[in-house]
PDB file of N, CA and C in Angstrom:
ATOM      1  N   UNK A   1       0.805  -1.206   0.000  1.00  0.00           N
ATOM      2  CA  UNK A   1       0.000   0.000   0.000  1.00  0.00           C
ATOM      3  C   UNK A   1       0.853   1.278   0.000  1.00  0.00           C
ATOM      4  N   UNK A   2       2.161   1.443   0.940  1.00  0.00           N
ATOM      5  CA  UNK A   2       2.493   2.477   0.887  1.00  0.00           C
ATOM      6  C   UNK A   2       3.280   3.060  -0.138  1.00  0.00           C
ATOM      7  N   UNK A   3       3.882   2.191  -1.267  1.00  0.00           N
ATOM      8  CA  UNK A   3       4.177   1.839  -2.497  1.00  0.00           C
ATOM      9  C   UNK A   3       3.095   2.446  -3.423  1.00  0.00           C
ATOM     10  N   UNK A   4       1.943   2.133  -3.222  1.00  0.00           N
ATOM     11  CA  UNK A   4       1.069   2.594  -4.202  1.00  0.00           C
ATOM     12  C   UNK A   4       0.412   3.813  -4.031  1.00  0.00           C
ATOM     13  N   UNK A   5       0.860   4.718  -3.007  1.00  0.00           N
ATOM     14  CA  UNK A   5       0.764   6.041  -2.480  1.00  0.00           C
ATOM     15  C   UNK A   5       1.841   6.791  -3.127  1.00  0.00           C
ATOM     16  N   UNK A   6       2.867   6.056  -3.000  1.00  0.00           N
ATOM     17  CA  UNK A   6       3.867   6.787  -3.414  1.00  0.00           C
ATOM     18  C   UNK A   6       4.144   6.801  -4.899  1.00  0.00           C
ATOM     19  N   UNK A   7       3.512   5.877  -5.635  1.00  0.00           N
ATOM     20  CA  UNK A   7       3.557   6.129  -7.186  1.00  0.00           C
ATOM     21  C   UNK A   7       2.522   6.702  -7.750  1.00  0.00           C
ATOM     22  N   UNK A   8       1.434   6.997  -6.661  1.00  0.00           N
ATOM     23  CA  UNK A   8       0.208   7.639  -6.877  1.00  0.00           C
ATOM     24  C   UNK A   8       0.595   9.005  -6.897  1.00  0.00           C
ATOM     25  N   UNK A   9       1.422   9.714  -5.857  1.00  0.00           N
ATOM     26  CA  UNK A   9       2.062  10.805  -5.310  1.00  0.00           C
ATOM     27  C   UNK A   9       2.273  11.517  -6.648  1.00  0.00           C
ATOM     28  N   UNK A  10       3.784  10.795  -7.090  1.00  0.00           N
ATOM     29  CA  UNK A  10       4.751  10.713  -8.365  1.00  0.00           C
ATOM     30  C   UNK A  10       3.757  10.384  -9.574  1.00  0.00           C
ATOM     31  N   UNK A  11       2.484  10.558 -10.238  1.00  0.00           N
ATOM     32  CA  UNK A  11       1.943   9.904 -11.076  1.00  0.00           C
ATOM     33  C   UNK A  11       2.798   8.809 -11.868  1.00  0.00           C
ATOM     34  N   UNK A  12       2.754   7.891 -11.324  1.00  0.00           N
ATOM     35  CA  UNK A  12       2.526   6.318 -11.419  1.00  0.00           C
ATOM     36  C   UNK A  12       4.160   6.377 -12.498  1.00  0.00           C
ATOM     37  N   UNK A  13       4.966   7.429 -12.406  1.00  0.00           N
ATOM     38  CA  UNK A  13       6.386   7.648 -12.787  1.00  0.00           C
ATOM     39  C   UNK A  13       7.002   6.363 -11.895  1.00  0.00           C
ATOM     40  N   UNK A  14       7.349   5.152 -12.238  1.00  0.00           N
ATOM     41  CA  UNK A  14       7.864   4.404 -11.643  1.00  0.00           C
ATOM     42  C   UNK A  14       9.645   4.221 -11.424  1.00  0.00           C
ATOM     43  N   UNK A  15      10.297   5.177 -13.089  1.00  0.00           N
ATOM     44  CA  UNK A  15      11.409   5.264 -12.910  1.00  0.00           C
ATOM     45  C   UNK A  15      12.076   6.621 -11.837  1.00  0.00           C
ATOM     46  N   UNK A  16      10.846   7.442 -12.016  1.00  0.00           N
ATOM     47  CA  UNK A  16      11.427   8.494 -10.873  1.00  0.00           C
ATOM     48  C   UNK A  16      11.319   8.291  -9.454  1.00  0.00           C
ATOM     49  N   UNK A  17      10.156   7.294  -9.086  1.00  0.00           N
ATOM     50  CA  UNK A  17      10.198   6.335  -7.925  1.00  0.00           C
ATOM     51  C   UNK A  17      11.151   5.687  -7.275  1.00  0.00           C
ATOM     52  N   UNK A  18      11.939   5.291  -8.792  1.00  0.00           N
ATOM     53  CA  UNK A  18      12.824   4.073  -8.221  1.00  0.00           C
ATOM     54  C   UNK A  18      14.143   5.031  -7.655  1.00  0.00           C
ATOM     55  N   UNK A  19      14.678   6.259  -8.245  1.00  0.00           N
ATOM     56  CA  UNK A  19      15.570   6.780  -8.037  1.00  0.00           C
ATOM     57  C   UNK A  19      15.314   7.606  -7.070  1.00  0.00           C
ATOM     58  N   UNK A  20      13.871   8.011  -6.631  1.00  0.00           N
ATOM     59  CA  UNK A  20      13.957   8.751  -6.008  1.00  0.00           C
ATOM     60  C   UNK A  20      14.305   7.821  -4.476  1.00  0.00           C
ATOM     61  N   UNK A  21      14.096   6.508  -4.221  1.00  0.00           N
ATOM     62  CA  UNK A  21      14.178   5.280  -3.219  1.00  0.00           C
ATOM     63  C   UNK A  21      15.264   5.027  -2.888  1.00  0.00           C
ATOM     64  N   UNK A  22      16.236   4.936  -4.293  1.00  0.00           N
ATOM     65  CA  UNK A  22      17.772   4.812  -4.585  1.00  0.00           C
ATOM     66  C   UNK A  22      18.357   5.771  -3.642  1.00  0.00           C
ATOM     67  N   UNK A  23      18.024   7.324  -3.711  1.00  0.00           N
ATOM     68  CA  UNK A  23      18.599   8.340  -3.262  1.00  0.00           C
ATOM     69  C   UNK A  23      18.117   8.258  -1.735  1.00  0.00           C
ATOM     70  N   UNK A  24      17.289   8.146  -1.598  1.00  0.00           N
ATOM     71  CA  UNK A  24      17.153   8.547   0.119  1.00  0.00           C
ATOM     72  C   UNK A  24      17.718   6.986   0.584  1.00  0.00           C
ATOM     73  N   UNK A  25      17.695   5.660   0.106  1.00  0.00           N
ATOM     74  CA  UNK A  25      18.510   4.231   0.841  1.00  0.00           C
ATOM     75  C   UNK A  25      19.828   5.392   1.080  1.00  0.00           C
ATOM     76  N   UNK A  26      20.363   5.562  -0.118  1.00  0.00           N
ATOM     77  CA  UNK A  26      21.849   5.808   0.019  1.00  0.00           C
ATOM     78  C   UNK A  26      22.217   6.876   1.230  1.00  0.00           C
ATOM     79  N   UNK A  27      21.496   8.012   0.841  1.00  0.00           N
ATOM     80  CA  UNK A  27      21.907   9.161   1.887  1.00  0.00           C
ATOM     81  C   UNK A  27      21.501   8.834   3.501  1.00  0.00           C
ATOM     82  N   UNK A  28      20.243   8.180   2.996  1.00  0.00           N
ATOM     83  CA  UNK A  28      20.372   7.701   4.808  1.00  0.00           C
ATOM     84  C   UNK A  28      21.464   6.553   5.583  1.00  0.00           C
ATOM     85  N   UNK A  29      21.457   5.738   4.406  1.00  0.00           N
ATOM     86  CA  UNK A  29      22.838   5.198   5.314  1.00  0.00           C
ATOM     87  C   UNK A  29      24.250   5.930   5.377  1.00  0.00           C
ATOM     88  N   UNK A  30      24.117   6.909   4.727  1.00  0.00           N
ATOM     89  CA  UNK A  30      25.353   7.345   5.189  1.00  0.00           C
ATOM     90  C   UNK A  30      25.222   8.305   6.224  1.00  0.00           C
ATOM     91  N   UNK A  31      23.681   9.127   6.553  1.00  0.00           N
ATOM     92  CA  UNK A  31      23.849   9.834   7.622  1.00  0.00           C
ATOM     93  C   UNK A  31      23.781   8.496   9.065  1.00  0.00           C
ATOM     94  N   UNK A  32      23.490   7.613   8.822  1.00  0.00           N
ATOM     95  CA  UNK A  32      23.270   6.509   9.489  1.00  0.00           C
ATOM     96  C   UNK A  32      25.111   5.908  10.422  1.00  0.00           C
ATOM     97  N   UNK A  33      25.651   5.656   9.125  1.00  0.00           N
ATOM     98  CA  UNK A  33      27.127   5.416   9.269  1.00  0.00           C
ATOM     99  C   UNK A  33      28.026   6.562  10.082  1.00  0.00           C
ATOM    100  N   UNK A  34      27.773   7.881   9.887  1.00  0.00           N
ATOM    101  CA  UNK A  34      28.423   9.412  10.242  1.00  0.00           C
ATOM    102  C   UNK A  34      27.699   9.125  11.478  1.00  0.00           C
ATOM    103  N   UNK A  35      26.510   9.152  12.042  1.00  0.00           N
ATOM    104  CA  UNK A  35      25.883   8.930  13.851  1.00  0.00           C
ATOM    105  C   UNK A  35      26.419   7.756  14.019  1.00  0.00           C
ATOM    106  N   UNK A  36      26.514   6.752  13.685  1.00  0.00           N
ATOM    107  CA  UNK A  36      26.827   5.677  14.477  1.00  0.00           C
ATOM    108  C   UNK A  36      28.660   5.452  14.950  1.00  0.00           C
ATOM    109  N   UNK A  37      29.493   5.914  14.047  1.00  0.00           N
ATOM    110  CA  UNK A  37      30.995   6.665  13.957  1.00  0.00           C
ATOM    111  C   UNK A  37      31.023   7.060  15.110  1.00  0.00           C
ATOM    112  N   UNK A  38      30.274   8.340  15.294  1.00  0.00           N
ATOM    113  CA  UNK A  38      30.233   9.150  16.646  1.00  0.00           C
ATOM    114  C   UNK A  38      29.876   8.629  17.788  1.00  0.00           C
ATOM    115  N   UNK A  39      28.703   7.947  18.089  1.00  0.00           N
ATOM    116  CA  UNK A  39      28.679   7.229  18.973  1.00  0.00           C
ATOM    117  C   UNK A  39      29.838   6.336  19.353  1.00  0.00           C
ATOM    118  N   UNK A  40      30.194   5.457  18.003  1.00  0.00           N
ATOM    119  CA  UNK A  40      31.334   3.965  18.806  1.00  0.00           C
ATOM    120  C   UNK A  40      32.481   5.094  19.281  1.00  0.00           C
ATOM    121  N   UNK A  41      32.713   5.787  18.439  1.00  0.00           N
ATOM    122  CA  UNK A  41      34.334   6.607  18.927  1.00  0.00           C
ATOM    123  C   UNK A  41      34.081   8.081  20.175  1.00  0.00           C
ATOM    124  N   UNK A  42      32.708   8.285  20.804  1.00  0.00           N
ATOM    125  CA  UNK A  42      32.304   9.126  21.497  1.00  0.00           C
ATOM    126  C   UNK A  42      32.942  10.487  21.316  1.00  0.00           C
ATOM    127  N   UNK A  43      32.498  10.901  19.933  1.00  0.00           N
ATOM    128  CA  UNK A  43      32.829  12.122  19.413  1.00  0.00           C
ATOM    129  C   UNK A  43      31.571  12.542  18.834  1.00  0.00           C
ATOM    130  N   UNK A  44      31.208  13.828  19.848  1.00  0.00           N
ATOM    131  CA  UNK A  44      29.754  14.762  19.478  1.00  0.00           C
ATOM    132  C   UNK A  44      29.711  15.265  18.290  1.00  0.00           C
ATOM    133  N   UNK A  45      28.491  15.228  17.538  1.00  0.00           N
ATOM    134  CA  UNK A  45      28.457  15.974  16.366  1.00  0.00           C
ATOM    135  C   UNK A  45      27.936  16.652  16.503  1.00  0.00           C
ATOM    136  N   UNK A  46      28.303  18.252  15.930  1.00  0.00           N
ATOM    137  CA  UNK A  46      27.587  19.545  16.142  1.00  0.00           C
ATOM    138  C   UNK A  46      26.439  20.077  16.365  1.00  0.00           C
ATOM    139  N   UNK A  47      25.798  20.847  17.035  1.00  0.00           N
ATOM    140  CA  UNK A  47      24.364  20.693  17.279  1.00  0.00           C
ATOM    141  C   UNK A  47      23.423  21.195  15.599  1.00  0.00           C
ATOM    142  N   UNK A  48      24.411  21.797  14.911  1.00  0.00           N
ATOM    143  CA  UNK A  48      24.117  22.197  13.390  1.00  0.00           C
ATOM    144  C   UNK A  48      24.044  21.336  12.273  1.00  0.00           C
ATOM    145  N   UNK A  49      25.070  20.179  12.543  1.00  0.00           N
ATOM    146  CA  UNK A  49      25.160  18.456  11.850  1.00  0.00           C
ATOM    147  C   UNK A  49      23.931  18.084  12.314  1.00  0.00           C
ATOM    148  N   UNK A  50      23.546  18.127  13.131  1.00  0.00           N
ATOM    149  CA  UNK A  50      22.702  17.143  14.124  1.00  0.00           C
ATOM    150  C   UNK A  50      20.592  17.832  13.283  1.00  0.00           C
ATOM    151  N   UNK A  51      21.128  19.440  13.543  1.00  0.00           N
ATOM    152  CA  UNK A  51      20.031  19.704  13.115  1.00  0.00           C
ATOM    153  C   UNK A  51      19.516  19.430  11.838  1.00  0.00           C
ATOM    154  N   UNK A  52      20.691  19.479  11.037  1.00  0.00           N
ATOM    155  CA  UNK A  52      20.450  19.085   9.389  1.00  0.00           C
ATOM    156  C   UNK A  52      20.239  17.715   8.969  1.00  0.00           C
ATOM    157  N   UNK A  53      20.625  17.187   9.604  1.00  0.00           N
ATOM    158  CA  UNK A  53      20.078  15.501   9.386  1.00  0.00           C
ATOM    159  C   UNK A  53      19.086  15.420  10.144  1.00  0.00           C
ATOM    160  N   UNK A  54      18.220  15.636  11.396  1.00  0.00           N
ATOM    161  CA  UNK A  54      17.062  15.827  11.133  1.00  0.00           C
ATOM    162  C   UNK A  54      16.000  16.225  10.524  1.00  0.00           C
ATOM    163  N   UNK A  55      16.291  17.477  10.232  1.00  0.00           N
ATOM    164  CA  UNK A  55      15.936  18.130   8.828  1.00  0.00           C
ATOM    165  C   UNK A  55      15.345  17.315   7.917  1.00  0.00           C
ATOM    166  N   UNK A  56      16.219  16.938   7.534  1.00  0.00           N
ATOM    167  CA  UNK A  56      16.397  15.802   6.310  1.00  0.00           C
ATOM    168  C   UNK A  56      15.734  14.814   6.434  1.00  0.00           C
ATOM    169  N   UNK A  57      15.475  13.929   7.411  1.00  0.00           N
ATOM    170  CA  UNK A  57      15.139  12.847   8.216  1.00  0.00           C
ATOM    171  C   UNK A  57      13.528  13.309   8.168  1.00  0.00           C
ATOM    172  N   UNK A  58      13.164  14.397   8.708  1.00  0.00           N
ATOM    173  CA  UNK A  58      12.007  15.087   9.004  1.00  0.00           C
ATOM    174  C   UNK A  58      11.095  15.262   7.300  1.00  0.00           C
ATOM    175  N   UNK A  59      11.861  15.518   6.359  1.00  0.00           N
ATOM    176  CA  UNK A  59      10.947  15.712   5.294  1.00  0.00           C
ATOM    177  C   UNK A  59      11.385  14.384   4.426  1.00  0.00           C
ATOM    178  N   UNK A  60      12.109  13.466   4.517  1.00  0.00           N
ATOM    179  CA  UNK A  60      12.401  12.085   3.939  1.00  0.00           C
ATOM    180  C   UNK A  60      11.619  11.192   4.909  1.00  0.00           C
ATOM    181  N   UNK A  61      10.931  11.242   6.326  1.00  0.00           N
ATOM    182  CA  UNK A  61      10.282  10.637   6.183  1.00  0.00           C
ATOM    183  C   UNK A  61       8.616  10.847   5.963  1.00  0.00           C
ATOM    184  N   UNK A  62       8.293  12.179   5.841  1.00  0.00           N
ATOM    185  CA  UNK A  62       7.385  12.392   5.274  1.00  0.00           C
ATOM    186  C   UNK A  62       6.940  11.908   3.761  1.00  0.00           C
ATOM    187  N   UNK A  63       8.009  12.021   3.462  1.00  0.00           N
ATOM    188  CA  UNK A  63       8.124  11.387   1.326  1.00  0.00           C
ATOM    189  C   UNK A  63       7.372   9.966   1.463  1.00  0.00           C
ATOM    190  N   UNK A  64       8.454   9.007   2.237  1.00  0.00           N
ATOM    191  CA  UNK A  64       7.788   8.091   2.332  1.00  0.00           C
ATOM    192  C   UNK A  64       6.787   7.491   3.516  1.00  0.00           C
ATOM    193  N   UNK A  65       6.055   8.474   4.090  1.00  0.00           N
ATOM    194  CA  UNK A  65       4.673   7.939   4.411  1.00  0.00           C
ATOM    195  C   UNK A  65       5.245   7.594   6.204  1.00  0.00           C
ATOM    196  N   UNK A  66       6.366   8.207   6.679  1.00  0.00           N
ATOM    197  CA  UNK A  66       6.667   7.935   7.919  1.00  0.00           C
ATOM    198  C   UNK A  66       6.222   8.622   9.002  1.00  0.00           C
ATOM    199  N   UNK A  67       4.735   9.547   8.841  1.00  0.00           N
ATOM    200  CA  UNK A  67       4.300  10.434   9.885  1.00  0.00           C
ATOM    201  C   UNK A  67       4.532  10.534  10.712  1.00  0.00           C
ATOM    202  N   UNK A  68       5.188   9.887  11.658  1.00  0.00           N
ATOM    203  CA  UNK A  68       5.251   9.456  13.603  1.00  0.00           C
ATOM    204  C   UNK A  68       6.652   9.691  13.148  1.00  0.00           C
ATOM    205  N   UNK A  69       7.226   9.071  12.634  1.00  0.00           N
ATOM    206  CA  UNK A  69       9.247   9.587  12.114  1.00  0.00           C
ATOM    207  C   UNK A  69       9.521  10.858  11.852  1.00  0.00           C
ATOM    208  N   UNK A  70       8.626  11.063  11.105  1.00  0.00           N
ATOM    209  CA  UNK A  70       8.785  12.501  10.752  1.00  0.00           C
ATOM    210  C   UNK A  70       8.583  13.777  11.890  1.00  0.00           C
ATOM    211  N   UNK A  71       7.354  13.326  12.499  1.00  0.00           N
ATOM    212  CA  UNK A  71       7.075  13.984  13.890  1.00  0.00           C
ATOM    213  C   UNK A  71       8.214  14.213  14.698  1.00  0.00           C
ATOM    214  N   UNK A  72       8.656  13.062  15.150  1.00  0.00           N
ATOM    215  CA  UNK A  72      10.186  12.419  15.812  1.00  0.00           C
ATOM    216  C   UNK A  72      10.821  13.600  15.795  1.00  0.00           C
ATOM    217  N   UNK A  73      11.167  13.312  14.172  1.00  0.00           N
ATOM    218  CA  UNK A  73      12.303  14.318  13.308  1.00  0.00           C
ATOM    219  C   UNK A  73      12.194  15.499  13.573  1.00  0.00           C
ATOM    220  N   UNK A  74      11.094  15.975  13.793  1.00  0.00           N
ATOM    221  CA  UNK A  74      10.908  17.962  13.807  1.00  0.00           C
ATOM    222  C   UNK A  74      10.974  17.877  15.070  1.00  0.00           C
ATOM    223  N   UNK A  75      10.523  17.275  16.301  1.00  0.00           N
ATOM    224  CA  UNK A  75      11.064  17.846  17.186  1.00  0.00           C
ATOM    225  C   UNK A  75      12.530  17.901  17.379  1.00  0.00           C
ATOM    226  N   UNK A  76      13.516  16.626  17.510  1.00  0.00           N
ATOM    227  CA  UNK A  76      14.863  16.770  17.359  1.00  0.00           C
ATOM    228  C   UNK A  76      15.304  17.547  16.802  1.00  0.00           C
ATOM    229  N   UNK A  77      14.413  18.456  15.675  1.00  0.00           N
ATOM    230  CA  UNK A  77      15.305  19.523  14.540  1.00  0.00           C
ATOM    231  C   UNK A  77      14.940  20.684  15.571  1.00  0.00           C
ATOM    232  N   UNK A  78      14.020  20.902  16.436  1.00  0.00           N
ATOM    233  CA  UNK A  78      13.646  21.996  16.993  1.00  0.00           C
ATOM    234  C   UNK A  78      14.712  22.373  18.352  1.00  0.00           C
ATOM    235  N   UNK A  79      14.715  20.887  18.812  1.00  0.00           N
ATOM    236  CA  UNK A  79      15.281  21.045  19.978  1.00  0.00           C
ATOM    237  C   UNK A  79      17.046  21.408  20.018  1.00  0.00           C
ATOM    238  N   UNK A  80      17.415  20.214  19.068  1.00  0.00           N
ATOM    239  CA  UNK A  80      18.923  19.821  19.195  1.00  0.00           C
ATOM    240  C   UNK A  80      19.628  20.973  19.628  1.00  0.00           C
ATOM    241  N   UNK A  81      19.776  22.012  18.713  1.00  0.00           N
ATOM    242  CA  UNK A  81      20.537  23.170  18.356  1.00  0.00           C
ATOM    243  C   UNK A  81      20.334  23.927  19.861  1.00  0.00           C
ATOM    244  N   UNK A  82      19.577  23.698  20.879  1.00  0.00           N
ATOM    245  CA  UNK A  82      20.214  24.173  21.984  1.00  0.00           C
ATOM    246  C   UNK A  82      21.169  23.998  23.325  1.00  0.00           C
ATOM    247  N   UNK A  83      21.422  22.276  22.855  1.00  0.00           N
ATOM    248  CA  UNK A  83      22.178  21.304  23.868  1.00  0.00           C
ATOM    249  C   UNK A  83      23.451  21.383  23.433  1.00  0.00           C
ATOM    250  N   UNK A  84      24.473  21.669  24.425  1.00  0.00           N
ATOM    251  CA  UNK A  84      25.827  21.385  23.763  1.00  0.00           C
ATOM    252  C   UNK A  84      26.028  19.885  23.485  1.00  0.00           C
ATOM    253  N   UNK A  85      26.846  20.181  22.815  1.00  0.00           N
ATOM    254  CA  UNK A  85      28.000  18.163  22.106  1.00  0.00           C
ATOM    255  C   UNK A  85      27.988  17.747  23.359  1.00  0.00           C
ATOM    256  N   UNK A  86      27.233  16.570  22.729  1.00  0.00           N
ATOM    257  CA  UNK A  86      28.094  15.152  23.849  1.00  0.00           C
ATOM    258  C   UNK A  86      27.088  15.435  25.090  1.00  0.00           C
ATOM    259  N   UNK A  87      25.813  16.662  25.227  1.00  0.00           N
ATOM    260  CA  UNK A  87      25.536  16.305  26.574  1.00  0.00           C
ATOM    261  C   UNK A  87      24.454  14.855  26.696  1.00  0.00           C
ATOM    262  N   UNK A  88      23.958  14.720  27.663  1.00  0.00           N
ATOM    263  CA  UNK A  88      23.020  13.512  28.077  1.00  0.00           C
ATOM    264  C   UNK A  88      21.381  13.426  26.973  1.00  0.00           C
ATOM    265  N   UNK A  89      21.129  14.804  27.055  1.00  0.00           N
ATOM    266  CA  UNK A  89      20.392  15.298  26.010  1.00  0.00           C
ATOM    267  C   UNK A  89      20.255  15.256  24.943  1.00  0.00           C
ATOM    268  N   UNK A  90      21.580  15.853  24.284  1.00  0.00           N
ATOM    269  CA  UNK A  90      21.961  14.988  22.822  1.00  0.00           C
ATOM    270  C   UNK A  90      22.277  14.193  22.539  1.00  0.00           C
ATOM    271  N   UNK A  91      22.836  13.183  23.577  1.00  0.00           N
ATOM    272  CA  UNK A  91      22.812  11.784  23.095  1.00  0.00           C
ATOM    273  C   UNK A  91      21.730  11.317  23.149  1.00  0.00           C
ATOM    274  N   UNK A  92      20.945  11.328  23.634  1.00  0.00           N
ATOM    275  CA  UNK A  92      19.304  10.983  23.878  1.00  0.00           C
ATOM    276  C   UNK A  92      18.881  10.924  22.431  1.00  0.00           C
ATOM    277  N   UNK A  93      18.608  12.441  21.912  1.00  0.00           N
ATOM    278  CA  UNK A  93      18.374  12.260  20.551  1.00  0.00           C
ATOM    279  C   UNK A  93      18.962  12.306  19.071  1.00  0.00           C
ATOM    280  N   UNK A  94      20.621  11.960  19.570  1.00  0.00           N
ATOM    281  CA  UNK A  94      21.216  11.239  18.950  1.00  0.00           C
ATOM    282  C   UNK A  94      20.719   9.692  18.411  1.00  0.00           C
ATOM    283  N   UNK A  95      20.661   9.415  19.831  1.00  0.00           N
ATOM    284  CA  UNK A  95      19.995   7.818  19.569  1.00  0.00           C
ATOM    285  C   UNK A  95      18.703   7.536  19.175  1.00  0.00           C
ATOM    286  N   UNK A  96      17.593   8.524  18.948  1.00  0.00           N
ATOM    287  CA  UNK A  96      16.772   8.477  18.041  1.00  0.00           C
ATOM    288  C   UNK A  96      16.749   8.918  17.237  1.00  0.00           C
ATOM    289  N   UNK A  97      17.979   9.584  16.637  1.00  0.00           N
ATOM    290  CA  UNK A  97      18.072  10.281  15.265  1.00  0.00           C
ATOM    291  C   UNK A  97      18.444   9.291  14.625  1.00  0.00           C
ATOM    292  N   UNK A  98      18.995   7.927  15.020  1.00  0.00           N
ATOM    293  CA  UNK A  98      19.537   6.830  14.646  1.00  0.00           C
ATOM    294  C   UNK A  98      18.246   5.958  13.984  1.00  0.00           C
ATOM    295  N   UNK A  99      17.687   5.753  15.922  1.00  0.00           N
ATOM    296  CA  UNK A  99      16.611   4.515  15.108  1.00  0.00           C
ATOM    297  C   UNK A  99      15.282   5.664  13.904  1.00  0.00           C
ATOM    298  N   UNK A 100      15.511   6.671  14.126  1.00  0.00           N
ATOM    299  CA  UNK A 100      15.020   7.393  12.548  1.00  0.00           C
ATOM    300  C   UNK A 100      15.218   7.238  11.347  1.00  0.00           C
ATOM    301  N   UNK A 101      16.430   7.380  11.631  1.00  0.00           N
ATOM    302  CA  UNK A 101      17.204   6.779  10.010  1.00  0.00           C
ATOM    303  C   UNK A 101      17.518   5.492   9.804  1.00  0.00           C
ATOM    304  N   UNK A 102      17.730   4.288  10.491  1.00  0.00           N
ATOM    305  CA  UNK A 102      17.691   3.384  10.565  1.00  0.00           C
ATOM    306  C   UNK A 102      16.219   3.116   9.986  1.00  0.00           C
ATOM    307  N   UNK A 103      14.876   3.005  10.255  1.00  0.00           N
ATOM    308  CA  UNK A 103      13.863   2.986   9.629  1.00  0.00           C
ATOM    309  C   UNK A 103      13.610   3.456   8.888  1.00  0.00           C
ATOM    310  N   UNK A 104      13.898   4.672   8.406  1.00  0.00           N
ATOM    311  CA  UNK A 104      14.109   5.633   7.001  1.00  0.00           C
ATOM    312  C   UNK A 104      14.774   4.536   5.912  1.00  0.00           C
ATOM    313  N   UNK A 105      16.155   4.130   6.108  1.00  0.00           N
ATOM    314  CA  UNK A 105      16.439   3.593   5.771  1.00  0.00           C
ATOM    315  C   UNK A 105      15.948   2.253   5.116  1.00  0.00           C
ATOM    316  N   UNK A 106      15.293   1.436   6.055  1.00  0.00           N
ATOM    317  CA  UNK A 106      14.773  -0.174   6.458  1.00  0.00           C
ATOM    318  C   UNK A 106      13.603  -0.197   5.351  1.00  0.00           C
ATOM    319  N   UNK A 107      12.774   1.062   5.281  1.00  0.00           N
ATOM    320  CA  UNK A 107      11.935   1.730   4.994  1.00  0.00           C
ATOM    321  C   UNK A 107      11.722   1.547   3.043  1.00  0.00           C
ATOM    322  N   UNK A 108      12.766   2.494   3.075  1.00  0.00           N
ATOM    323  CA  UNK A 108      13.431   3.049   1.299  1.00  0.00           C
ATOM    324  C   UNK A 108      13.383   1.615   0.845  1.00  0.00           C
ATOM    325  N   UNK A 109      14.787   0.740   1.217  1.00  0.00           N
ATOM    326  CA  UNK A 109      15.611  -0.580   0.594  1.00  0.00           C
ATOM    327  C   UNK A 109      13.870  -1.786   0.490  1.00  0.00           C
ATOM    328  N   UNK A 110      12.898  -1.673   1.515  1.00  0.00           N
ATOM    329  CA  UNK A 110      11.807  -2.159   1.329  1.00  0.00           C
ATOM    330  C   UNK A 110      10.902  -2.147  -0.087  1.00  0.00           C
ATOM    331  N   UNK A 111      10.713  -0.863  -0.138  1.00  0.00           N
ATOM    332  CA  UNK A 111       9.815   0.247  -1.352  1.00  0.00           C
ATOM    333  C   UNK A 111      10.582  -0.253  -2.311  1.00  0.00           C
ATOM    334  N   UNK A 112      11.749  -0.074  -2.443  1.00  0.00           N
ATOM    335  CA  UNK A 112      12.683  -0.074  -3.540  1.00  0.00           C
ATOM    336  C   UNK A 112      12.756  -1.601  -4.063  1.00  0.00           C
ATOM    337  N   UNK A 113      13.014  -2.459  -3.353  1.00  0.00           N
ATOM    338  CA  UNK A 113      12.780  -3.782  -3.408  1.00  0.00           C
ATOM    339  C   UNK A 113      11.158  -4.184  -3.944  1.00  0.00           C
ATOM    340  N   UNK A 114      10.100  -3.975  -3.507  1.00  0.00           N
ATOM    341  CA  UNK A 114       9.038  -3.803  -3.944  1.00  0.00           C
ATOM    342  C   UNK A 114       8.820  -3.784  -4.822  1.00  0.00           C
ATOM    343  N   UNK A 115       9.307  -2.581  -5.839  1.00  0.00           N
ATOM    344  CA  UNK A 115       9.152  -1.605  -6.698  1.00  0.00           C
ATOM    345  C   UNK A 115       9.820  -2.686  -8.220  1.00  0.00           C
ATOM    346  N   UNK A 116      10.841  -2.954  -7.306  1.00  0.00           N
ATOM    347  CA  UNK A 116      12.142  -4.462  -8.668  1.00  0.00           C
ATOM    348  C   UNK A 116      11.105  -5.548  -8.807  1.00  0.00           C
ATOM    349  N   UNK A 117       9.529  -5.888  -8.470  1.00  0.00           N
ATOM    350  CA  UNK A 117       9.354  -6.964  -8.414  1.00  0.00           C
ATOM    351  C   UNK A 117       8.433  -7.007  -9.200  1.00  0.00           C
TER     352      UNK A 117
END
């Protein structure tokens, strides 16, 4: 179903679908890989890094149909930018900026897979 929202969205453009799936798998695992870096090696990422990949997170999971993620996402984009690096706070939603994109992610490679079949 959420496949057929989303080519409904895109009028039923299935090749701009597919790339558009392509592009957010990719970029989210790499904002995925850059938070998780920081965490294993306990090096804060800026509260301005932090805000922009929510950002991002916040209207990628709106694209694909992630309302409650996306929700997630805008608050972390609202809040972050006032906690310094590394406090208890931002790691907090560090670690759900994770399982965000992690499902963002889980999400895309799903659709996209879908989409090949």
């Amino acid at each position: 179903m959420p496949l057929q929202k989303l080519l409904n969205e895109f009028d039923h453009d299935s090749d701009f679908v597919a790339d558009l799936l392509f592009t957010i798998s990719n970029e989210s695992r790499q904002h995925l890989e850059r938070m998780q870096a920081a965490v294993k090696h306990a090096k804060p990422i800026a509260p301005k890094e932090l805000q922009r990949i929510a950002h991002l997170m916040k209207s990628t999971a709106t694209t694909i149909r992630l309302f409650e993620r996306s929700a997630e996402a805008n608050t972390i984009e609202q809040r972050v930018i006032n906690f310094e690096p590394g406090s208890d706070t931002q790691c907090t939603d560090l670690q759900q900026l994770i399982d965000i994109t992690t499902e963002v992610h889980r999400v895309a490679r799903e659709l996209l897979r879908e989409l090949d079949t």
